[in-house]
PDB file of N, CA and C in Angstrom:
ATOM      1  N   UNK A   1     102.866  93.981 129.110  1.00  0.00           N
ATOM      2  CA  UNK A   1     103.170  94.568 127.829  1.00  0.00           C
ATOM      3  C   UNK A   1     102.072  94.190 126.855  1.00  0.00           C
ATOM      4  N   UNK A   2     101.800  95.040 125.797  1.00  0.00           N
ATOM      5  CA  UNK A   2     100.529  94.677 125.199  1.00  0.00           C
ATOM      6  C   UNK A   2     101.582  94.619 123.802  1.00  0.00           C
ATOM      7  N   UNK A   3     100.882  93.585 123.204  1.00  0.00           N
ATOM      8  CA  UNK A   3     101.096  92.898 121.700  1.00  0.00           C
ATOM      9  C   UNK A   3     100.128  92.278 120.903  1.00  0.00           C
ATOM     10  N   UNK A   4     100.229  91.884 119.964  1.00  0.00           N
ATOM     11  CA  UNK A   4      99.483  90.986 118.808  1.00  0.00           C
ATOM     12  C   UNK A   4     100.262  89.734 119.448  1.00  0.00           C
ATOM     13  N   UNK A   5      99.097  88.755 119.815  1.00  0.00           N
ATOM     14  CA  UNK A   5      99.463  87.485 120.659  1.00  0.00           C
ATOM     15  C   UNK A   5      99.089  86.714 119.237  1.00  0.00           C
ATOM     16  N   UNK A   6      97.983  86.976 118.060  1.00  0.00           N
ATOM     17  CA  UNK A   6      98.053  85.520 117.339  1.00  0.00           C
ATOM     18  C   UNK A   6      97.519  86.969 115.821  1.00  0.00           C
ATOM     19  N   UNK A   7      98.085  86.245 114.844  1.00  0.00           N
ATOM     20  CA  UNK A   7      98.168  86.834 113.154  1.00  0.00           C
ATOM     21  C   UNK A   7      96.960  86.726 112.884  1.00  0.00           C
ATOM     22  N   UNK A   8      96.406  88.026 112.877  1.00  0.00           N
ATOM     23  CA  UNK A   8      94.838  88.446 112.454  1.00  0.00           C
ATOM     24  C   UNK A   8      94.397  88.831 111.943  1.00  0.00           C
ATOM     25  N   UNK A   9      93.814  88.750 110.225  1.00  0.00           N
ATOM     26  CA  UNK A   9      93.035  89.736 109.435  1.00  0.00           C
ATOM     27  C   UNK A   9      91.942  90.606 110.224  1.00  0.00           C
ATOM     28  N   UNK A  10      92.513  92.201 109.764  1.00  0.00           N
ATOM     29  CA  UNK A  10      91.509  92.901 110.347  1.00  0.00           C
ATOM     30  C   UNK A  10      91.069  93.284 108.684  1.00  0.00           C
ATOM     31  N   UNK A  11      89.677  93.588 108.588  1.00  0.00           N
ATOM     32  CA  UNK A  11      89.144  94.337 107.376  1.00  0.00           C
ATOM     33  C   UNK A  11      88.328  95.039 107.414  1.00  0.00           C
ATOM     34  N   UNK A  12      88.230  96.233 107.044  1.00  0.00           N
ATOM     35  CA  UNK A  12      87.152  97.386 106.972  1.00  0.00           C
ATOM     36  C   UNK A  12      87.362  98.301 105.929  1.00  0.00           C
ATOM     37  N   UNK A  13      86.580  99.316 105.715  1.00  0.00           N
ATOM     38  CA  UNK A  13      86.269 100.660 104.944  1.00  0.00           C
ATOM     39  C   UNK A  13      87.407 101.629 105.017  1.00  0.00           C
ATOM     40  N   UNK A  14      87.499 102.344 103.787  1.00  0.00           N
ATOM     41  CA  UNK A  14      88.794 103.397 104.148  1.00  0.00           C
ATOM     42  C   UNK A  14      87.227 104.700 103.915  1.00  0.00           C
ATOM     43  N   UNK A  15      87.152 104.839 105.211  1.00  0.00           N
ATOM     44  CA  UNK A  15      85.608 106.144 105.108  1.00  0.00           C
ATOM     45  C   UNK A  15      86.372 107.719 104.657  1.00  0.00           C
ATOM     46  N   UNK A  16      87.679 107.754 105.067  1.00  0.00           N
ATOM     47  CA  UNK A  16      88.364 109.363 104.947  1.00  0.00           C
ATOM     48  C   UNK A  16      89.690 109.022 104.486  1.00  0.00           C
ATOM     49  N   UNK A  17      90.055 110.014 103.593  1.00  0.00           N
ATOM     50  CA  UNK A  17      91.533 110.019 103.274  1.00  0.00           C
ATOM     51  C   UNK A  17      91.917 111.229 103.754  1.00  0.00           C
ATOM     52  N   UNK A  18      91.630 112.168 104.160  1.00  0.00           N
ATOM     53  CA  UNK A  18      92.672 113.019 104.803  1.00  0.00           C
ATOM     54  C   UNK A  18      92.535 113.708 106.366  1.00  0.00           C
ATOM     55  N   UNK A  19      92.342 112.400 107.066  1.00  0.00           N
ATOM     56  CA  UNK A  19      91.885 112.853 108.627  1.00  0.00           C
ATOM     57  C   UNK A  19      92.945 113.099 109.159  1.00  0.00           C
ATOM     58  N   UNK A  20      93.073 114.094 109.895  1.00  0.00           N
ATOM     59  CA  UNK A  20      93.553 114.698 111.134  1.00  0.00           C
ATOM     60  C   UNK A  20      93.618 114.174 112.497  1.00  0.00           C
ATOM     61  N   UNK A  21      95.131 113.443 112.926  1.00  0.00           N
ATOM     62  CA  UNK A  21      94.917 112.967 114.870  1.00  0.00           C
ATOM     63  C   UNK A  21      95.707 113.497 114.912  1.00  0.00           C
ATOM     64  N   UNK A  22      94.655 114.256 116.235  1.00  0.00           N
ATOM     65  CA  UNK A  22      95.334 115.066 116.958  1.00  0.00           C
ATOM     66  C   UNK A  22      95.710 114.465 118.770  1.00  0.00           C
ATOM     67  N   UNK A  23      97.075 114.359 119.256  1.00  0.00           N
ATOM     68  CA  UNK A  23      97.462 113.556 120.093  1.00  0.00           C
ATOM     69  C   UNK A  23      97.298 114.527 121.555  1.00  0.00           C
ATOM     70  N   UNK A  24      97.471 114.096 122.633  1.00  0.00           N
ATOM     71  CA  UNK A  24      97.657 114.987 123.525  1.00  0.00           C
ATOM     72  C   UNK A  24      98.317 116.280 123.891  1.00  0.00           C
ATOM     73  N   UNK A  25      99.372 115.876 123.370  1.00  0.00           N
ATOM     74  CA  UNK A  25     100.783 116.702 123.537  1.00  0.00           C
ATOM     75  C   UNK A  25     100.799 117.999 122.272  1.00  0.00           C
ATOM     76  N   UNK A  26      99.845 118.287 121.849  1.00  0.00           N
ATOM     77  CA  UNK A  26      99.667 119.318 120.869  1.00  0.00           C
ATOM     78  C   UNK A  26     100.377 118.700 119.970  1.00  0.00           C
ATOM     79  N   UNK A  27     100.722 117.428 119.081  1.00  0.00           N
ATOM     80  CA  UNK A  27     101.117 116.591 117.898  1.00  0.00           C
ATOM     81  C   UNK A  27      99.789 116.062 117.278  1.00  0.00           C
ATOM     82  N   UNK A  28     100.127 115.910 115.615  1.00  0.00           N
ATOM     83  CA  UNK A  28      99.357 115.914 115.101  1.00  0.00           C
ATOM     84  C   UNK A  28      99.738 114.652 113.934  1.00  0.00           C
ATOM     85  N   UNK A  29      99.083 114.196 113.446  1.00  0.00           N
ATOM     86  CA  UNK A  29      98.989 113.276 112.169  1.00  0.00           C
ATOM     87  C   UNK A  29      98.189 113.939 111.415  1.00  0.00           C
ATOM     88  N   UNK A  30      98.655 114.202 110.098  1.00  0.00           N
ATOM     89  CA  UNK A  30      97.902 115.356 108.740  1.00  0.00           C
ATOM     90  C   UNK A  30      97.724 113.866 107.804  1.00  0.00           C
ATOM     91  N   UNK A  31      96.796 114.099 107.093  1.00  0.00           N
ATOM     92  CA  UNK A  31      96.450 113.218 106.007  1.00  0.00           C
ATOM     93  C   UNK A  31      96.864 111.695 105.734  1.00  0.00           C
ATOM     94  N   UNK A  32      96.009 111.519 107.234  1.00  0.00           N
ATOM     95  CA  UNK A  32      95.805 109.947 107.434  1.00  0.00           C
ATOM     96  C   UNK A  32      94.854 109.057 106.742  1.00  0.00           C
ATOM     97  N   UNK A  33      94.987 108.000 106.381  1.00  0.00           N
ATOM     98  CA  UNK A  33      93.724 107.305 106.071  1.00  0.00           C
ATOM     99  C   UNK A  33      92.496 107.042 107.719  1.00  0.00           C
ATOM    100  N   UNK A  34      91.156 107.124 107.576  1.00  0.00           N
ATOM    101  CA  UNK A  34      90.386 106.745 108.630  1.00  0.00           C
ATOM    102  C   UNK A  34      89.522 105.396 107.967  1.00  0.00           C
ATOM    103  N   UNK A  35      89.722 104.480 109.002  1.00  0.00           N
ATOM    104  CA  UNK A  35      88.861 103.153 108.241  1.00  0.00           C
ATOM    105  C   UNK A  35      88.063 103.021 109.696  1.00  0.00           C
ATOM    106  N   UNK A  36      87.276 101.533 109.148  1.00  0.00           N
ATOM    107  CA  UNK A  36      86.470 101.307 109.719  1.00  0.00           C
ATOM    108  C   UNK A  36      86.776  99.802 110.603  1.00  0.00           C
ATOM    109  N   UNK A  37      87.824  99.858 111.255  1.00  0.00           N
ATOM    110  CA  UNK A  37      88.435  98.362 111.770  1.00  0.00           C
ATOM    111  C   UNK A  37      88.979  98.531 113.116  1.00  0.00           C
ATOM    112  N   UNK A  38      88.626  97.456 113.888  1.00  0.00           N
ATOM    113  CA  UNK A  38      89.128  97.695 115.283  1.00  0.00           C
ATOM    114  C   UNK A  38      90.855  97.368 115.205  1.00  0.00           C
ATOM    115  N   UNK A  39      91.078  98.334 115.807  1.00  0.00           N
ATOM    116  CA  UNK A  39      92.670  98.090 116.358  1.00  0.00           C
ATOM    117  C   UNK A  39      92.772  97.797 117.205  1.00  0.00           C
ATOM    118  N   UNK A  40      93.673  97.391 117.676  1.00  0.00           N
ATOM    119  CA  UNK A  40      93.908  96.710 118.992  1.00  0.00           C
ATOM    120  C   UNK A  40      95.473  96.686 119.795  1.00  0.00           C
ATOM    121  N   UNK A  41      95.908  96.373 120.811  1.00  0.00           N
ATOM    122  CA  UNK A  41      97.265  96.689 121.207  1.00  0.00           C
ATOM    123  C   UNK A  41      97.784  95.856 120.653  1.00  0.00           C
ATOM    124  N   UNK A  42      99.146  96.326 120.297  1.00  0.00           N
ATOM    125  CA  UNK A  42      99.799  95.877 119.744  1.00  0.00           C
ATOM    126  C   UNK A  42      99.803  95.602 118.122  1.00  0.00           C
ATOM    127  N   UNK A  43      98.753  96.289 117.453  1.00  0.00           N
ATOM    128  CA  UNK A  43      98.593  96.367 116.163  1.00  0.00           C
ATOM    129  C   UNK A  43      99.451  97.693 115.016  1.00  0.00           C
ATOM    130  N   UNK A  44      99.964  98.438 116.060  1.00  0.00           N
ATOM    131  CA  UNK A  44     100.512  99.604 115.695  1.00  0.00           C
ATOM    132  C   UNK A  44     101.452  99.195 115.232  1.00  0.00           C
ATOM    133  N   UNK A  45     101.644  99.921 113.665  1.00  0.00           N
ATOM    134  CA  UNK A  45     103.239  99.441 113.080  1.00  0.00           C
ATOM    135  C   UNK A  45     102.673  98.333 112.002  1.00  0.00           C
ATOM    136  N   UNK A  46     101.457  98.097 112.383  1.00  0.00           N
ATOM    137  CA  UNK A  46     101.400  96.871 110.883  1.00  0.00           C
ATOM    138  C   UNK A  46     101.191  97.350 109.976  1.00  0.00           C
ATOM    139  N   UNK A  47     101.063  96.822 108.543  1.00  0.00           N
ATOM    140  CA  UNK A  47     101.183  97.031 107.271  1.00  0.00           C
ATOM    141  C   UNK A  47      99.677  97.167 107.075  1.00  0.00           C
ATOM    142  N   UNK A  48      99.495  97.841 106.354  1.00  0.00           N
ATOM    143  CA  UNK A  48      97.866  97.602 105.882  1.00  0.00           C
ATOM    144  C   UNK A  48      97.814  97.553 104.484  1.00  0.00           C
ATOM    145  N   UNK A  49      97.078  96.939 103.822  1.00  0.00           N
ATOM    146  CA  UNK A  49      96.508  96.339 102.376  1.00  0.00           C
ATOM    147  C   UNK A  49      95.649  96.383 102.058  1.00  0.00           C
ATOM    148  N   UNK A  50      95.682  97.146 100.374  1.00  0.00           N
ATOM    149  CA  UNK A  50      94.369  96.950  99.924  1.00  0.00           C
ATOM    150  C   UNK A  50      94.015  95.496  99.549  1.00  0.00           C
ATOM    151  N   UNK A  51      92.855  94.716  99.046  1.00  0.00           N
ATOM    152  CA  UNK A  51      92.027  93.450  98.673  1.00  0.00           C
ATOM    153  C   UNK A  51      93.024  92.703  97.754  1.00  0.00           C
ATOM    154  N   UNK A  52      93.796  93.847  96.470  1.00  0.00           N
ATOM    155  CA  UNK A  52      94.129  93.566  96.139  1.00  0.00           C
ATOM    156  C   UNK A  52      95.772  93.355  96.275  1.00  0.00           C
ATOM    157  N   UNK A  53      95.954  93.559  97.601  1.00  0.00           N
ATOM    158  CA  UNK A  53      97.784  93.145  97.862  1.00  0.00           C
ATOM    159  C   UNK A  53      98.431  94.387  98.101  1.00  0.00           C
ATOM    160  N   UNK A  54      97.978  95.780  97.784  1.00  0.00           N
ATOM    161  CA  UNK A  54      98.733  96.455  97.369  1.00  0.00           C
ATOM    162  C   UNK A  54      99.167  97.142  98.594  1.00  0.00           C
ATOM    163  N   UNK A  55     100.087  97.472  99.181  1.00  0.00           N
ATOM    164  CA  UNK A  55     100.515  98.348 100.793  1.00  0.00           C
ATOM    165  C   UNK A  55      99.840  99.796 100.301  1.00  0.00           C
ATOM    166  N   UNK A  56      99.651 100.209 101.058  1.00  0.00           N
ATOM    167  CA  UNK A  56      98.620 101.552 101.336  1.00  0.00           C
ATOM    168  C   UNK A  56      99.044 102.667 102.613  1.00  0.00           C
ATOM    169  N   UNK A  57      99.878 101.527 103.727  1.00  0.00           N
ATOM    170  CA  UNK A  57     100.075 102.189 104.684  1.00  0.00           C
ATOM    171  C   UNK A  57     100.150 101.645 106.194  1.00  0.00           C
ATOM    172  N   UNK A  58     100.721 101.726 107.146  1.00  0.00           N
ATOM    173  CA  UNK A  58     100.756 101.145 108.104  1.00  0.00           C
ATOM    174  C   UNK A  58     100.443 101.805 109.277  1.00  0.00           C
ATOM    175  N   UNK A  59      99.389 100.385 110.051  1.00  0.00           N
ATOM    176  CA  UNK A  59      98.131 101.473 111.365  1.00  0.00           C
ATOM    177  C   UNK A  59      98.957 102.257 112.348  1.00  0.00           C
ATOM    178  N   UNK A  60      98.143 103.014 112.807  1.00  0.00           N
ATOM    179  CA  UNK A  60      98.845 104.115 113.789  1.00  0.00           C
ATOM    180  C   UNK A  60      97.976 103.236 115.137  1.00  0.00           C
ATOM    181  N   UNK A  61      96.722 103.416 115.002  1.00  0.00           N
ATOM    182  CA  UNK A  61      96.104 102.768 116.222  1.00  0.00           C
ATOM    183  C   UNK A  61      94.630 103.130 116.430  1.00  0.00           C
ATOM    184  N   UNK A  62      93.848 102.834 117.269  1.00  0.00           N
ATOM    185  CA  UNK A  62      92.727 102.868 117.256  1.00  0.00           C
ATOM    186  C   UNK A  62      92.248 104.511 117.736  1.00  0.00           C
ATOM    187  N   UNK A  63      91.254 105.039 117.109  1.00  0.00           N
ATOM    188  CA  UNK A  63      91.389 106.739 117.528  1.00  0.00           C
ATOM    189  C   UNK A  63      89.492 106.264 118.190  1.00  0.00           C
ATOM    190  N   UNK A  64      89.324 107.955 119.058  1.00  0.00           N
ATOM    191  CA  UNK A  64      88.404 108.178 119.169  1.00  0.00           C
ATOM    192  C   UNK A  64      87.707 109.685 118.254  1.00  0.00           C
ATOM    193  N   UNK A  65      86.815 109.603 118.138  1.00  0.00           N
ATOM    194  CA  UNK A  65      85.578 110.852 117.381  1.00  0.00           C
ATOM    195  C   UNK A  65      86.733 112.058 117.749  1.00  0.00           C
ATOM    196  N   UNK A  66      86.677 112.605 119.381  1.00  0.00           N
ATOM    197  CA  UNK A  66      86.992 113.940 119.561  1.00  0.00           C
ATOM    198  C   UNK A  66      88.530 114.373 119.278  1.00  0.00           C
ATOM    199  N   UNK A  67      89.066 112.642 118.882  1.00  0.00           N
ATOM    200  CA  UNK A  67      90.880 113.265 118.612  1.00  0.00           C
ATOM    201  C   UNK A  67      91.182 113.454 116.797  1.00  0.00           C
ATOM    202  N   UNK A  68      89.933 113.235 116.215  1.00  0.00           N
ATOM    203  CA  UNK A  68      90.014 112.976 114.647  1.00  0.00           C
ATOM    204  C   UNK A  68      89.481 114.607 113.998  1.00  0.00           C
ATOM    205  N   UNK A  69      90.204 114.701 113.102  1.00  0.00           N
ATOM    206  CA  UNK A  69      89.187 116.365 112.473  1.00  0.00           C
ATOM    207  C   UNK A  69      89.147 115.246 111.125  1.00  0.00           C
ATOM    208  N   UNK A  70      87.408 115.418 110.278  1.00  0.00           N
ATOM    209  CA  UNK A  70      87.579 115.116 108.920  1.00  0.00           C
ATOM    210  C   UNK A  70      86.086 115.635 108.999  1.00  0.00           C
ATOM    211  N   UNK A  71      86.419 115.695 107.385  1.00  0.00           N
ATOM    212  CA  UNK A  71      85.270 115.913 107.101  1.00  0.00           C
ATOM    213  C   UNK A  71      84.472 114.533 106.223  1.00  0.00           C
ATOM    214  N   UNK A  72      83.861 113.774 107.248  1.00  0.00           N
ATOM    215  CA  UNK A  72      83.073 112.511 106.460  1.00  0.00           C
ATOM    216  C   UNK A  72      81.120 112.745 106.138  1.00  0.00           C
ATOM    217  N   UNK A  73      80.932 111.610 105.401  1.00  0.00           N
ATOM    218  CA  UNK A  73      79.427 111.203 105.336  1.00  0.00           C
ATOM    219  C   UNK A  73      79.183 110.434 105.554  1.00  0.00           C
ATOM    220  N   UNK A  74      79.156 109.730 106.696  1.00  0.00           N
ATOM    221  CA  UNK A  74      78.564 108.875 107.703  1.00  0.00           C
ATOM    222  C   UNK A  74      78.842 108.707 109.065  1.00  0.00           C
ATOM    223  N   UNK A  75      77.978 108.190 109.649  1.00  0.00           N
ATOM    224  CA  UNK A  75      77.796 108.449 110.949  1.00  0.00           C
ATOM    225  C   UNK A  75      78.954 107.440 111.676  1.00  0.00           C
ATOM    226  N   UNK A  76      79.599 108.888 112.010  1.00  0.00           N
ATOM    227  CA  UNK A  76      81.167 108.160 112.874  1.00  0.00           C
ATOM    228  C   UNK A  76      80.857 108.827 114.684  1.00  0.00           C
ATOM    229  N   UNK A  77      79.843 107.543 114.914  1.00  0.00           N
ATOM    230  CA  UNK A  77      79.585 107.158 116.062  1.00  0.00           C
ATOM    231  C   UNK A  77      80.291 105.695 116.331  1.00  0.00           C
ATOM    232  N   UNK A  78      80.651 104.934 115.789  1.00  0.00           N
ATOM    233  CA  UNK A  78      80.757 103.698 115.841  1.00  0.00           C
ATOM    234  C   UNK A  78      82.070 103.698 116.640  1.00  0.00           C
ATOM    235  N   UNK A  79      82.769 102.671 117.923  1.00  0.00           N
ATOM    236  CA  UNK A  79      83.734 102.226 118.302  1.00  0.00           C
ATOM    237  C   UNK A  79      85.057 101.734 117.620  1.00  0.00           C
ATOM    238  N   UNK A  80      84.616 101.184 116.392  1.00  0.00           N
ATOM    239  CA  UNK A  80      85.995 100.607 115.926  1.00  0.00           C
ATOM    240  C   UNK A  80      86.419 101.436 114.556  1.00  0.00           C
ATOM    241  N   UNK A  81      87.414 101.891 115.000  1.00  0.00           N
ATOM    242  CA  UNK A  81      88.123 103.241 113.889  1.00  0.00           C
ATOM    243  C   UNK A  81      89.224 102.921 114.230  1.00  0.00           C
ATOM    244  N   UNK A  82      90.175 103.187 113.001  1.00  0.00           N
ATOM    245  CA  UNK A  82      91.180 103.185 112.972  1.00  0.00           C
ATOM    246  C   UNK A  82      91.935 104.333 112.546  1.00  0.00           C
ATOM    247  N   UNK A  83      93.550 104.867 112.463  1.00  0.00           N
ATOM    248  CA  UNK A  83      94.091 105.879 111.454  1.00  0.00           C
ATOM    249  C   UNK A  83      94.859 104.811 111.126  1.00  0.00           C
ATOM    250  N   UNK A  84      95.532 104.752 109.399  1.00  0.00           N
ATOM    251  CA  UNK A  84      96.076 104.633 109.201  1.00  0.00           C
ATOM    252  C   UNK A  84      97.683 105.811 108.315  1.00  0.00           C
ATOM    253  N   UNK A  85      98.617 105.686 108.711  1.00  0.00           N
ATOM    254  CA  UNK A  85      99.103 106.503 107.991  1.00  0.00           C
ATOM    255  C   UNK A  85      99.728 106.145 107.003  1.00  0.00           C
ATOM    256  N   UNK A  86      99.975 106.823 105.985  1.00  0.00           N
ATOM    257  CA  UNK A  86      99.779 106.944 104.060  1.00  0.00           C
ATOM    258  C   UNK A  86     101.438 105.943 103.757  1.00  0.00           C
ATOM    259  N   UNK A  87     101.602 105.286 103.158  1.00  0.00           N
ATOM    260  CA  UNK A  87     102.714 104.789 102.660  1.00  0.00           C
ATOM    261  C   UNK A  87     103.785 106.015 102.126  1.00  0.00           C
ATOM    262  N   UNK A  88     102.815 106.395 101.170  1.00  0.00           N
ATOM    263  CA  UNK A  88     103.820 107.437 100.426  1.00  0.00           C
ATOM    264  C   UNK A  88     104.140 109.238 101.391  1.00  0.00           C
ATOM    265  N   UNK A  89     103.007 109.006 102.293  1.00  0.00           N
ATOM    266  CA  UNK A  89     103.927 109.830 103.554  1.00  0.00           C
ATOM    267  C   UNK A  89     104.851 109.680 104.525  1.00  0.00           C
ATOM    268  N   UNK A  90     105.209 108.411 104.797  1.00  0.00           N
ATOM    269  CA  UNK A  90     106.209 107.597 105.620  1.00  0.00           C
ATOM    270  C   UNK A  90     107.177 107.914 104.485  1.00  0.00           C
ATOM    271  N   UNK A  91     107.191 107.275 103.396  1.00  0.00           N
ATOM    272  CA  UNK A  91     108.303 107.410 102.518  1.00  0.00           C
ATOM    273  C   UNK A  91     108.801 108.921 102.457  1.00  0.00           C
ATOM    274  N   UNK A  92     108.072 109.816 102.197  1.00  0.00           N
ATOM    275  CA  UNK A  92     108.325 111.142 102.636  1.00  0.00           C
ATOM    276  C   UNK A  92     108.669 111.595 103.339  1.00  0.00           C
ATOM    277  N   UNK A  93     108.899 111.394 105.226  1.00  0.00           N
ATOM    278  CA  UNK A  93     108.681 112.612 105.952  1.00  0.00           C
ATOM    279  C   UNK A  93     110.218 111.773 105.891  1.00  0.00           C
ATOM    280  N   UNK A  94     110.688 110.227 105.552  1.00  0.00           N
ATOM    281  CA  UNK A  94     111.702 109.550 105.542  1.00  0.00           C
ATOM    282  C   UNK A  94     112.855 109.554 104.810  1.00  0.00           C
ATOM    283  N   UNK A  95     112.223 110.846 103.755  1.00  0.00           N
ATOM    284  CA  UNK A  95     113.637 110.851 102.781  1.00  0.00           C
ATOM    285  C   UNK A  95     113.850 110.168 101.932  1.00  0.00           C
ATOM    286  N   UNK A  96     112.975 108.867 101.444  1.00  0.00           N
ATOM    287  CA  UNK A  96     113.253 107.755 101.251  1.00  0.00           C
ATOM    288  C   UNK A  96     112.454 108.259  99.184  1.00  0.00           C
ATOM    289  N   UNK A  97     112.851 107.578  97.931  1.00  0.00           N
ATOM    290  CA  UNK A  97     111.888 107.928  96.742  1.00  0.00           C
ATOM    291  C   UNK A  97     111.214 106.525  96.593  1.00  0.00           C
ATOM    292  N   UNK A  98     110.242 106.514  96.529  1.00  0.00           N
ATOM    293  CA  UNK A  98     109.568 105.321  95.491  1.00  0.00           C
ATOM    294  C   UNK A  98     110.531 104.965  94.272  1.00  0.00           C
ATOM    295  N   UNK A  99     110.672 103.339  93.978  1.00  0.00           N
ATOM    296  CA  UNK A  99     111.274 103.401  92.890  1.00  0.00           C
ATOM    297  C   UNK A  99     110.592 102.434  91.864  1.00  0.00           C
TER     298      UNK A  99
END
């Protein structure tokens, strides 16, 4: 079984705010955050934070180039990418209001 074996700051770049994963099964994630941080098993489901504390959204998992649509400016050749998905879209698709 794969997990988070020890509590790990990951930190990187939020390079895209409205990327597109697209999964095997013809499913999709719409207006994800894309950063610049390795994920890893068992990281899915964590919280993510901005510098300053604030929740932003929690990781989906580590993507590759050909499963992402965005439109960025820089060179997203690099291995460690992440999606994260949006706080206030979880709260949404959940029914749930900000209060």
């Amino acid at each position: 079984m794969d997990g988070a074996t020890k509590m790990e700051t990951r930190k990187g770049i939020i390079v895209a705010t409205n990327a597109t994963l697209n999964f095997d099964k013809d499913e999709t994630l719409k207006e994800q955050y894309l950063a610049t941080y390795k994920s890893n098993g068992g990281d899915s489901g964590a919280p993510v934070y901005t510098n300053e504390g604030i929740l932003i959204g929690l990781n989906v998992g580590k993507v590759k180039r050909e499963d992402v649509d965005v439109d960025v400016n820089f060179d997203f050749s690099g291995e460690s990418y992440a999606i994260i998905s949006k706080w206030n879209n979880i709260i949404n698709d959940l029914g749930f209001r900000n209060h």
